[in-house]
C-alpha atoms as a PDB file:
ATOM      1  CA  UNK A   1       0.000   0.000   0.000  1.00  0.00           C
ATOM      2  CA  UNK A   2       1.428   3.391  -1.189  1.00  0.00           C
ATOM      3  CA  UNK A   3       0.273   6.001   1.075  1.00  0.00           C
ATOM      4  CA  UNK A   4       0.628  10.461   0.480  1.00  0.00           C
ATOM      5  CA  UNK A   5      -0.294  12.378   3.249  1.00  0.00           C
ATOM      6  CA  UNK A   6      -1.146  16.419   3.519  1.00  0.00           C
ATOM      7  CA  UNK A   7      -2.797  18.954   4.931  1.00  0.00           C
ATOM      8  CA  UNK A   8      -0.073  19.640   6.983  1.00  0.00           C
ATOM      9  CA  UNK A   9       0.654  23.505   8.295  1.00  0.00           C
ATOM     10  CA  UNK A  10       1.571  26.060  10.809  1.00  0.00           C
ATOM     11  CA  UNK A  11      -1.350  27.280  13.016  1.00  0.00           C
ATOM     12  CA  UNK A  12      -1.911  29.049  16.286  1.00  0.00           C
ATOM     13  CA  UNK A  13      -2.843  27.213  19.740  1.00  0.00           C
ATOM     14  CA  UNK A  14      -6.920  26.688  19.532  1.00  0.00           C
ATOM     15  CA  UNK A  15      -6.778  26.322  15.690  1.00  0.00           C
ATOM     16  CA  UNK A  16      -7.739  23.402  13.715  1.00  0.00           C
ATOM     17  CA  UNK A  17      -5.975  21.117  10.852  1.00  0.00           C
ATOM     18  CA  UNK A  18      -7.112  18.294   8.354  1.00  0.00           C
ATOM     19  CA  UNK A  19      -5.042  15.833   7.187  1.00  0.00           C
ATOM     20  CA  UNK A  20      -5.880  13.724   4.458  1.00  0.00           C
ATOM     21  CA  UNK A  21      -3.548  10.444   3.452  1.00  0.00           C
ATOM     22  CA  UNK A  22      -4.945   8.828   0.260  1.00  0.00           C
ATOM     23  CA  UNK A  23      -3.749   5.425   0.100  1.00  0.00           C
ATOM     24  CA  UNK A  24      -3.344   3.158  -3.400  1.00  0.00           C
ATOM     25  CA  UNK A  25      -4.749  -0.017  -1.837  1.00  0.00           C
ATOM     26  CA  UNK A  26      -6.606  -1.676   1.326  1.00  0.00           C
ATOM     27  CA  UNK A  27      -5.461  -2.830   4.637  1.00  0.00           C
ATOM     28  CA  UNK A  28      -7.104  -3.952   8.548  1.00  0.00           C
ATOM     29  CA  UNK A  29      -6.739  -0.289   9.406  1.00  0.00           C
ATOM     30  CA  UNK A  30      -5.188   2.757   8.908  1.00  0.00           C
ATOM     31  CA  UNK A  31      -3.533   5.038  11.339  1.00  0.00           C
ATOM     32  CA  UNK A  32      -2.187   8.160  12.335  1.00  0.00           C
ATOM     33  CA  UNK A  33       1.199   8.143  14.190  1.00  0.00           C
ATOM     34  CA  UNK A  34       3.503  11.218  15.093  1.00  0.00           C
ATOM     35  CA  UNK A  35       7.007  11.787  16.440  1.00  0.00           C
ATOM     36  CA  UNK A  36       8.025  15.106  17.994  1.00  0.00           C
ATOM     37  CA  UNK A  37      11.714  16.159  18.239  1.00  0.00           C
ATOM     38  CA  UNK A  38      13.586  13.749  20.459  1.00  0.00           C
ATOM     39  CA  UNK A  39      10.704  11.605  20.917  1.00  0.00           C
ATOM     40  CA  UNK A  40       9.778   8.318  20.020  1.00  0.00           C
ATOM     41  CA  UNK A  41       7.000   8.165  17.360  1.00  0.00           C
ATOM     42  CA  UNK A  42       3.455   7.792  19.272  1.00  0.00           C
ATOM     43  CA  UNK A  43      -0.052   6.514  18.335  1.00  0.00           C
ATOM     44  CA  UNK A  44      -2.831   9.195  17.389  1.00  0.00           C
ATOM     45  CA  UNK A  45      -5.722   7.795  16.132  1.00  0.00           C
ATOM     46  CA  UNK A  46      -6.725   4.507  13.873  1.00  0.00           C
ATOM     47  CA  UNK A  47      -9.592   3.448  12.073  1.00  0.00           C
ATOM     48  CA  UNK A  48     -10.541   0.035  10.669  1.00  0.00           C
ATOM     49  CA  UNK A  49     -11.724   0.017   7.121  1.00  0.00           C
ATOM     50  CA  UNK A  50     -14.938  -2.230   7.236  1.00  0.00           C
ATOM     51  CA  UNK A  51     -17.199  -1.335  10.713  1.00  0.00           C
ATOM     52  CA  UNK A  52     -15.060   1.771  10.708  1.00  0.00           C
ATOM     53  CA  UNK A  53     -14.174   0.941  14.169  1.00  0.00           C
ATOM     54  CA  UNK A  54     -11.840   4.066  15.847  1.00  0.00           C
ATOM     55  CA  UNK A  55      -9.562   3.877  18.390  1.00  0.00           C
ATOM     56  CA  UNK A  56      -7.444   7.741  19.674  1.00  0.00           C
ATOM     57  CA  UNK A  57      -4.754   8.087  22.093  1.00  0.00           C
ATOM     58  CA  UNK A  58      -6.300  10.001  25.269  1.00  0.00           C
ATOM     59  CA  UNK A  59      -3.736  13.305  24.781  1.00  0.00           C
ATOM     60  CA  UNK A  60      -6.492  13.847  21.568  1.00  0.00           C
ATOM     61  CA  UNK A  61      -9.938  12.383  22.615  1.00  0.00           C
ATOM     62  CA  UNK A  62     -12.749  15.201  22.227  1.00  0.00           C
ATOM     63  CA  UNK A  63     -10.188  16.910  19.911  1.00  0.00           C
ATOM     64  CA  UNK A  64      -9.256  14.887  16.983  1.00  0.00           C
ATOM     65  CA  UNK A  65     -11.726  12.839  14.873  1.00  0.00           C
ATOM     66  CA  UNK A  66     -10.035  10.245  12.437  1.00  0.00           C
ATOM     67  CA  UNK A  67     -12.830   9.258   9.433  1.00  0.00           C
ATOM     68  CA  UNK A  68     -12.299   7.804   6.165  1.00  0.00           C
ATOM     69  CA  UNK A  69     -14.539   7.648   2.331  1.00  0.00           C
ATOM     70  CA  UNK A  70     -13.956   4.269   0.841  1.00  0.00           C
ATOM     71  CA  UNK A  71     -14.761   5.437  -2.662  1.00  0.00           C
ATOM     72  CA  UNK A  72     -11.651   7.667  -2.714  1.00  0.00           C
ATOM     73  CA  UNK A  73      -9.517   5.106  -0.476  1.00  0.00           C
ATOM     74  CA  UNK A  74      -8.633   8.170   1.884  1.00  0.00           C
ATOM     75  CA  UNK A  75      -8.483   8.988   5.403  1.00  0.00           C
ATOM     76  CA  UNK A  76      -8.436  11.807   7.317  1.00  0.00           C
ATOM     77  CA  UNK A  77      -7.556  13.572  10.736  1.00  0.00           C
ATOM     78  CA  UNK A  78     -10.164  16.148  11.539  1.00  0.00           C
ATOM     79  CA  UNK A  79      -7.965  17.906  14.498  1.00  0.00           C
ATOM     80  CA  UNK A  80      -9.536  20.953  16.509  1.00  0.00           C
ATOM     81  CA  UNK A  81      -8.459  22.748  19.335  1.00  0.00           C
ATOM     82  CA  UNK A  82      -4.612  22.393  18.524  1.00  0.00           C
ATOM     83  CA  UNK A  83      -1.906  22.789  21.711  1.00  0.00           C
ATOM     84  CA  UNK A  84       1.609  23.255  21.616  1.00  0.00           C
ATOM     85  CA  UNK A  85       2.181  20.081  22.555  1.00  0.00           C
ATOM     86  CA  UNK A  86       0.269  18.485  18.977  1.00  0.00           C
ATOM     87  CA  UNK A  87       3.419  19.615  17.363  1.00  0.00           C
ATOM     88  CA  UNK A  88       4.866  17.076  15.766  1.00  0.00           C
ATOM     89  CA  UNK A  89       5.682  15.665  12.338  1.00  0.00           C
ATOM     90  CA  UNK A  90       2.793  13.068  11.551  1.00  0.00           C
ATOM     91  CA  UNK A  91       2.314  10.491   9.522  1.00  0.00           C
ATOM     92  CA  UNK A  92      -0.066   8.355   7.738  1.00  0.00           C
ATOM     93  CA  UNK A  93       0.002   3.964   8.387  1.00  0.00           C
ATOM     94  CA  UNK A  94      -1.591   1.277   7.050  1.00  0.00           C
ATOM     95  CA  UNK A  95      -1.606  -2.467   8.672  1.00  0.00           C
ATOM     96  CA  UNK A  96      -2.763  -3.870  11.363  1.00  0.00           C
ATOM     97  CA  UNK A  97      -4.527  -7.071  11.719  1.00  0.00           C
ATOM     98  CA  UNK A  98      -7.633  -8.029  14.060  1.00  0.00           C
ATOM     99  CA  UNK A  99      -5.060  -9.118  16.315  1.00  0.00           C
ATOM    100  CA  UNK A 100      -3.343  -5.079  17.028  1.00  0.00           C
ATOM    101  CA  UNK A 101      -3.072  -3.828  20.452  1.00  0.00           C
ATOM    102  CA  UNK A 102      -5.076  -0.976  21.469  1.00  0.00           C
ATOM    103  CA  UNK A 103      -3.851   1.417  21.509  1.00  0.00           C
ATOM    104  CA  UNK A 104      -1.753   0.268  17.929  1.00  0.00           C
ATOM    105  CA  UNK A 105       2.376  -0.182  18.252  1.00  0.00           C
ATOM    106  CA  UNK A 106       3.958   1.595  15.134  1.00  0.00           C
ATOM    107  CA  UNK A 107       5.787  -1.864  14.325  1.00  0.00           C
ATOM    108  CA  UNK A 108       2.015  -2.996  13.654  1.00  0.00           C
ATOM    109  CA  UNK A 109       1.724  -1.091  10.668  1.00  0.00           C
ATOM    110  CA  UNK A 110       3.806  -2.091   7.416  1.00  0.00           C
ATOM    111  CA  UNK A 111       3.025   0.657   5.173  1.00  0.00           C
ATOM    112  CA  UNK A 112       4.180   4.230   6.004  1.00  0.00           C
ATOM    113  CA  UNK A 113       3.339   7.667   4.207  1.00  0.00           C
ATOM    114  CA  UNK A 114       6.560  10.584   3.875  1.00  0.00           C
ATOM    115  CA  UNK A 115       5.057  12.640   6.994  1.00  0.00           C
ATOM    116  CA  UNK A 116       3.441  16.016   6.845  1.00  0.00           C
ATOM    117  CA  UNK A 117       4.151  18.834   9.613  1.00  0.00           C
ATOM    118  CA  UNK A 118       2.349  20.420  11.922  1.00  0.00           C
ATOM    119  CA  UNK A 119       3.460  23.431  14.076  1.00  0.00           C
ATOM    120  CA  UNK A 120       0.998  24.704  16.530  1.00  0.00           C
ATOM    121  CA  UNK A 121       2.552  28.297  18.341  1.00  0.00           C
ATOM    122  CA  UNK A 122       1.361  30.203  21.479  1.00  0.00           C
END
């Protein structure tokens, strides 16, 4: 699975950002990771194709909303009320199996979009 993500940007603290990744082909799930400066690369948000089951890491419950539109084989990151700490470079994952932990391990994932940025300021 070839994956592009975008939607990427600078905003202030409060704003809001969609990302999009449009991926060439089907997997279990598909999942947003990011990975700050000197951090390891952390779960966001995941969403199984068929039931559309969704599963979000609790630093972005009640603020991000992951959905996806199986006739364009894309999924997005609806993510409001932006803080500081959201900044990150994030990217776009496909994989998983029925089997994933919850909340998803990065190694779970196979497939891995080139990252788009997101700087949220003060």
């Amino acid at each position: 699975v070839q994956l592009q993500a975008s939607g990427g940007g600078s905003v202030q603290a409060r704003g809001s950002l969609r990302l999009s990744c449009a991926a060439s082909g089907r997997s279990y799930a598909m999942g947003w990771f990011r990975q700050a400066p000197g951090k390891e690369r952390e779960f966001v948000a995941a969403i199984t194709w068929s039931l559309s089951r969704t599963y979000y890491a609790d630093s972005v419950k009640g603020r991000f909303t992951i959905s996806r539109d199986n006739a364009k084989g894309a999924v997005y990151l609806q993510m409001n009320n932006l803080n500081v700490e959201d900044t990150a470079l994030y990217y776009c994952a496909a994989g998983g199996t029925y089997k994933m932990t919850i909340p998803p391990r990065p190694d779970e994932f196979g497939s891995w979009g080139q990252g788009t940025q997101v700087t949220v300021s003060s």
